[in-house]
Protein backbone atom coordinates (compact mmCIF):
# COMPACT_ATOMS: atom_id res chain seq x y z
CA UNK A 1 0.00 0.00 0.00
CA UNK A 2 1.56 3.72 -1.29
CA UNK A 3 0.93 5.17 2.37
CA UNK A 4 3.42 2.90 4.04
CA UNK A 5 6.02 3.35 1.20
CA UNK A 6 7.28 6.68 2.99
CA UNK A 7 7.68 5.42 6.80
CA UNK A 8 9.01 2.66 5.48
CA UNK A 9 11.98 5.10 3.48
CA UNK A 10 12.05 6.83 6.84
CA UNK A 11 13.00 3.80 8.81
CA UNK A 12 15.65 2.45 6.17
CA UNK A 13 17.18 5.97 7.01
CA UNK A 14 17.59 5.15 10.56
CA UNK A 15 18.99 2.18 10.13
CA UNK A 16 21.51 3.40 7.95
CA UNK A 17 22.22 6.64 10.52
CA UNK A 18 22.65 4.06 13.10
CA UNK A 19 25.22 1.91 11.35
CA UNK A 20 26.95 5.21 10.42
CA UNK A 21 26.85 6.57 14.09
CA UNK A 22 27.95 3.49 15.73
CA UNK A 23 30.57 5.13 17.67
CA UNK A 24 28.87 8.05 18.21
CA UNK A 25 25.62 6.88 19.03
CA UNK A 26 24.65 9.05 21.73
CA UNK A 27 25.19 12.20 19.88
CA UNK A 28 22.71 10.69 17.04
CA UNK A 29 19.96 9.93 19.47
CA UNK A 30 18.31 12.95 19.15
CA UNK A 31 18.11 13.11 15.46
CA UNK A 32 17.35 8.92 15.51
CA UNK A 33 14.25 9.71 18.50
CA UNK A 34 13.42 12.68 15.98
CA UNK A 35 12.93 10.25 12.77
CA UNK A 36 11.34 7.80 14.63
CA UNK A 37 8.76 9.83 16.18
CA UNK A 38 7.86 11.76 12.85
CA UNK A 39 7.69 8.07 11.24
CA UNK A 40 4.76 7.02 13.73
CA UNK A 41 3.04 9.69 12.96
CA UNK A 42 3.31 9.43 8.99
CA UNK A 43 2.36 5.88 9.96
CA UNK A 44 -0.52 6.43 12.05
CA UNK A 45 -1.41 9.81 9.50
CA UNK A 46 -1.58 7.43 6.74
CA UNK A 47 -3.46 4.28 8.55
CA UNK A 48 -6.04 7.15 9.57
CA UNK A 49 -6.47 7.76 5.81
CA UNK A 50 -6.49 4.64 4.57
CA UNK A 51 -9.09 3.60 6.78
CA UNK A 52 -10.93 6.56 6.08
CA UNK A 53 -11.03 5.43 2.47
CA UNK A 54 -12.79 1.90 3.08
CA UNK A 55 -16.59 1.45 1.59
CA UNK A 56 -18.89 1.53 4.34
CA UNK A 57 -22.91 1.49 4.36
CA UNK A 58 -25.15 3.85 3.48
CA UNK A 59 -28.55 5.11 4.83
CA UNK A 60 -29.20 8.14 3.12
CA UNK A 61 -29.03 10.18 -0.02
CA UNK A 62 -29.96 13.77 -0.68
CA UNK A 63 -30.93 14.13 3.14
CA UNK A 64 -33.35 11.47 2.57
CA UNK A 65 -33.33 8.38 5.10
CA UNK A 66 -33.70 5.06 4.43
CA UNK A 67 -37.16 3.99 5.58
CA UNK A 68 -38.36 7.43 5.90
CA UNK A 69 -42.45 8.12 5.29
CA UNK A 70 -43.56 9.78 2.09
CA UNK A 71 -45.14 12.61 4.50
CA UNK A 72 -41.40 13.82 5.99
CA UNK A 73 -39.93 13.26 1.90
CA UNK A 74 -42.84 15.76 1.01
CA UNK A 75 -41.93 18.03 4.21
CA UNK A 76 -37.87 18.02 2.98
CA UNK A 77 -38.31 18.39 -0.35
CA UNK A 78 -41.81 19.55 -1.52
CA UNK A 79 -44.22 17.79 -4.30
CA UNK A 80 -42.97 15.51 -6.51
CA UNK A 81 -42.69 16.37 -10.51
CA UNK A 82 -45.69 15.45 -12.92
CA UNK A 83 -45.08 12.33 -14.26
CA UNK A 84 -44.52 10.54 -10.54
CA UNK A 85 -46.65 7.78 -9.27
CA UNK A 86 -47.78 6.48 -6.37
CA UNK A 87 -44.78 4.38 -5.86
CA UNK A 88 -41.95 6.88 -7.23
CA UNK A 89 -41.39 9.90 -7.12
CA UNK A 90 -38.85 12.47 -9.16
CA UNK A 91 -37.78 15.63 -8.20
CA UNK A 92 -35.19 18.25 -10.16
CA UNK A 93 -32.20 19.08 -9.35
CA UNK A 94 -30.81 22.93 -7.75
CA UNK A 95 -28.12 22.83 -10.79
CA UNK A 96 -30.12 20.34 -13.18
CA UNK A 97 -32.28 23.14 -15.36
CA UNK A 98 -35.24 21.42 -14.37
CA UNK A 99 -34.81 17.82 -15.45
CA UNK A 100 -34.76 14.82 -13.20
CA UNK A 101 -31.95 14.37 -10.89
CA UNK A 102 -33.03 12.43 -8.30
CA UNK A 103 -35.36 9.40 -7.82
CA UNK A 104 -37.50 8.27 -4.75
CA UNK A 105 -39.21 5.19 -4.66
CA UNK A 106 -41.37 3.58 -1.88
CA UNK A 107 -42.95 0.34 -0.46
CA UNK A 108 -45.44 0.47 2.03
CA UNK A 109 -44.96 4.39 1.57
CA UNK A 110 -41.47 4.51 3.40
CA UNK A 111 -38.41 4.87 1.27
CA UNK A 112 -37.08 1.97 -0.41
CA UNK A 113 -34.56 3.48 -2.50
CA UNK A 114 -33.23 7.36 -3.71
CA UNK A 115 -31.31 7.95 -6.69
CA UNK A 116 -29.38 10.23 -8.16
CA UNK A 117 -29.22 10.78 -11.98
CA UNK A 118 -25.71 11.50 -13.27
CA UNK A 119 -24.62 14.69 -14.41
CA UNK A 120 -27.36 17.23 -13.39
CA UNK A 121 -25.48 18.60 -10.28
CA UNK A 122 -22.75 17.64 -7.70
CA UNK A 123 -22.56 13.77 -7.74
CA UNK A 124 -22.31 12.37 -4.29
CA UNK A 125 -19.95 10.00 -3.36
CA UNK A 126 -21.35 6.50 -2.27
CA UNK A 127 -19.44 3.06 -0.42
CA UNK A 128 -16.16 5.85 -1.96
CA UNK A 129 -17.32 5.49 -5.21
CA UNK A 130 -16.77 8.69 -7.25
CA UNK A 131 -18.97 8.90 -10.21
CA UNK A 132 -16.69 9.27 -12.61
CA UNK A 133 -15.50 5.31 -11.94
CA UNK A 134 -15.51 2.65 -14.42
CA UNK A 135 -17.18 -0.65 -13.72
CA UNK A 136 -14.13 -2.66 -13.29
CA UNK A 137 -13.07 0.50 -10.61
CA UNK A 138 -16.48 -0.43 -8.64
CA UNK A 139 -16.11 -4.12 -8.85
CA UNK A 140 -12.05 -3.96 -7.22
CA UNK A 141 -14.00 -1.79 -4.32
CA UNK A 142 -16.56 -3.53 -3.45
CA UNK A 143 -16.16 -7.14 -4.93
CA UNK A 144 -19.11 -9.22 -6.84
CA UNK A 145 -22.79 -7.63 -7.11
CA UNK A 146 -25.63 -9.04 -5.30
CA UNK A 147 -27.85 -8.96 -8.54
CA UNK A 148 -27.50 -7.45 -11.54
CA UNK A 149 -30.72 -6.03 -13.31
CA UNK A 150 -30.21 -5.14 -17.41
CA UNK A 151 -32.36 -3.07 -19.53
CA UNK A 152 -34.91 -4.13 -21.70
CA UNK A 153 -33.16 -2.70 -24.32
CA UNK A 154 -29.80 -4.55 -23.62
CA UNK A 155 -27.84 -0.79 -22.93
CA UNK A 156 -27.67 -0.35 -19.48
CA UNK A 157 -27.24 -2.39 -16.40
CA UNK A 158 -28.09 -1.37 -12.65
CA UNK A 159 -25.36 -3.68 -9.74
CA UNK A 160 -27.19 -3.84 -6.65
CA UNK A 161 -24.12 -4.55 -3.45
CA UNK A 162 -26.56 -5.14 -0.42
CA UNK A 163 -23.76 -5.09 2.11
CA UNK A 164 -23.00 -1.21 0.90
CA UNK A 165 -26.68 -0.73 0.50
CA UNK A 166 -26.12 1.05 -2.89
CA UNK A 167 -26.52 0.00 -6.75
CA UNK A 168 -25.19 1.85 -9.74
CA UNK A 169 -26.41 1.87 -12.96
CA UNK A 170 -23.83 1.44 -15.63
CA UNK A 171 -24.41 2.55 -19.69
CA UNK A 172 -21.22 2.38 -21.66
CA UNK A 173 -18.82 1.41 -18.85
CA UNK A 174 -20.25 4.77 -16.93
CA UNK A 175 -22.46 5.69 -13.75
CA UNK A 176 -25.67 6.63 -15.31
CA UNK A 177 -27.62 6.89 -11.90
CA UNK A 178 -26.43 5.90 -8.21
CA UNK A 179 -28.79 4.64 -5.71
CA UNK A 180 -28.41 4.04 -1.85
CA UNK A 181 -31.10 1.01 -1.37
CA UNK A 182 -32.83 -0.97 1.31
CA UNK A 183 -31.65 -5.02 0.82
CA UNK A 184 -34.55 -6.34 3.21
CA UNK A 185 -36.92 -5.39 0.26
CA UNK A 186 -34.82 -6.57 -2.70
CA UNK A 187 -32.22 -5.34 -5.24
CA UNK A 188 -32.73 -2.12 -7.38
CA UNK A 189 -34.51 -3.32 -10.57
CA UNK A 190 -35.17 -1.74 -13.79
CA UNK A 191 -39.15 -0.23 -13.89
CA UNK A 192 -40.40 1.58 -17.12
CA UNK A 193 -40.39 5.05 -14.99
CA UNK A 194 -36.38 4.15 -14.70
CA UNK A 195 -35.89 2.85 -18.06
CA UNK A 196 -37.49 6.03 -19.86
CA UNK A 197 -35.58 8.91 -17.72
CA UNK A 198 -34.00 11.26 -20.11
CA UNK A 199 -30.30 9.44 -20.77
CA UNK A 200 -28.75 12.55 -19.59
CA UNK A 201 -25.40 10.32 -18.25
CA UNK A 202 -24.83 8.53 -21.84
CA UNK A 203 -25.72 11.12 -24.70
């Protein structure tokens, strides 16, 4: 892993100051004490980040919770656009010149799923997936999907990965839409609302 590469350098030069400072090893120890305390903290700097950059579940999008009623999704973000139904809802964008950017959809009228359509505003960042990642970039992250759902149409696939509770829709090896999903009620499957959004990601 890169982060170790430089505490590792920074030990290899304290063994060599050693060797070289044999005889006059008490006049090194402050510049040997000084090395090794700046490489535990490059160490412990660079574990912090690493960590930091694991996947980890998600349980909300757009300041919308998992599980949340229909009434408090109305309260946060006002009515839905024409063209909802009952079961999902879309809603533009600040930045997205009035087309859809992101997706609610319900069972039992509490959030099942959210979605976000790509490129109509600032893409979030799900299980540290960037939107801008290839499929082969998402697959090295966060290993095999849970189900994979394809279009009717044969273009576009949507990878559900229950333990991150998020799916991403793929069309031409990019992030079309990103979804953070609720496994108890299944994967994230193609519906003709989905399948006829505008293909704002792949024109």
């Amino acid at each position: 892993m890169n982060w170790l590469i430089v505490p590792a350098l920074i030990l290899l030069g304290v063994v060599v100051l050693y060797m070289s400072a044999a005889g006059n090893w008490r006049g090194s120890r402050t510049i040997v004490a000084s090395v090794l305390g700046f490489a535990t903290v490059a160490a412990l700097v660079g574990g912090v980040v690493w960590i930091g950059s694991w996947p980890s579940r998600e349980t909300a999008l757009w300041g919308i919770e998992l599980g949340a009623p229909k009434e408090d999704v109305k309260f946060l973000k006002g009515p839905p656009l024409s063209g909802s139904t009952d079961d999902i809802w879309f809603y533009p964008g600040e930045y997205s010149q009035g087309k859809i950017s992101h997706v609610v959809s319900y069972e039992n009228d509490r959030v099942r799923y959210i979605g976000y359509v790509a490129r109509t505003g600032t893409a979030p960042v799900l299980a540290s997936v960037y939107s801008f990642e290839k499929l082969p970039s998402v697959l090295e992250k966060l290993g095999e999907p849970d189900h994979v759902a394809q279009s009717e149409d044969g273009l576009s696939r949507i990878y559900s990965f229950n333990k991150f509770n998020v799916a991403f829709e793929f069309a031409k090896n990019s992030i079309a839409m990103s979804f953070v999903f609720d496994p108890q009620f299944g994967p994230v499957e193609y519906s003709p609302e989905i399948e006829n959004l505008p293909p704002i990601a792949i024109e």
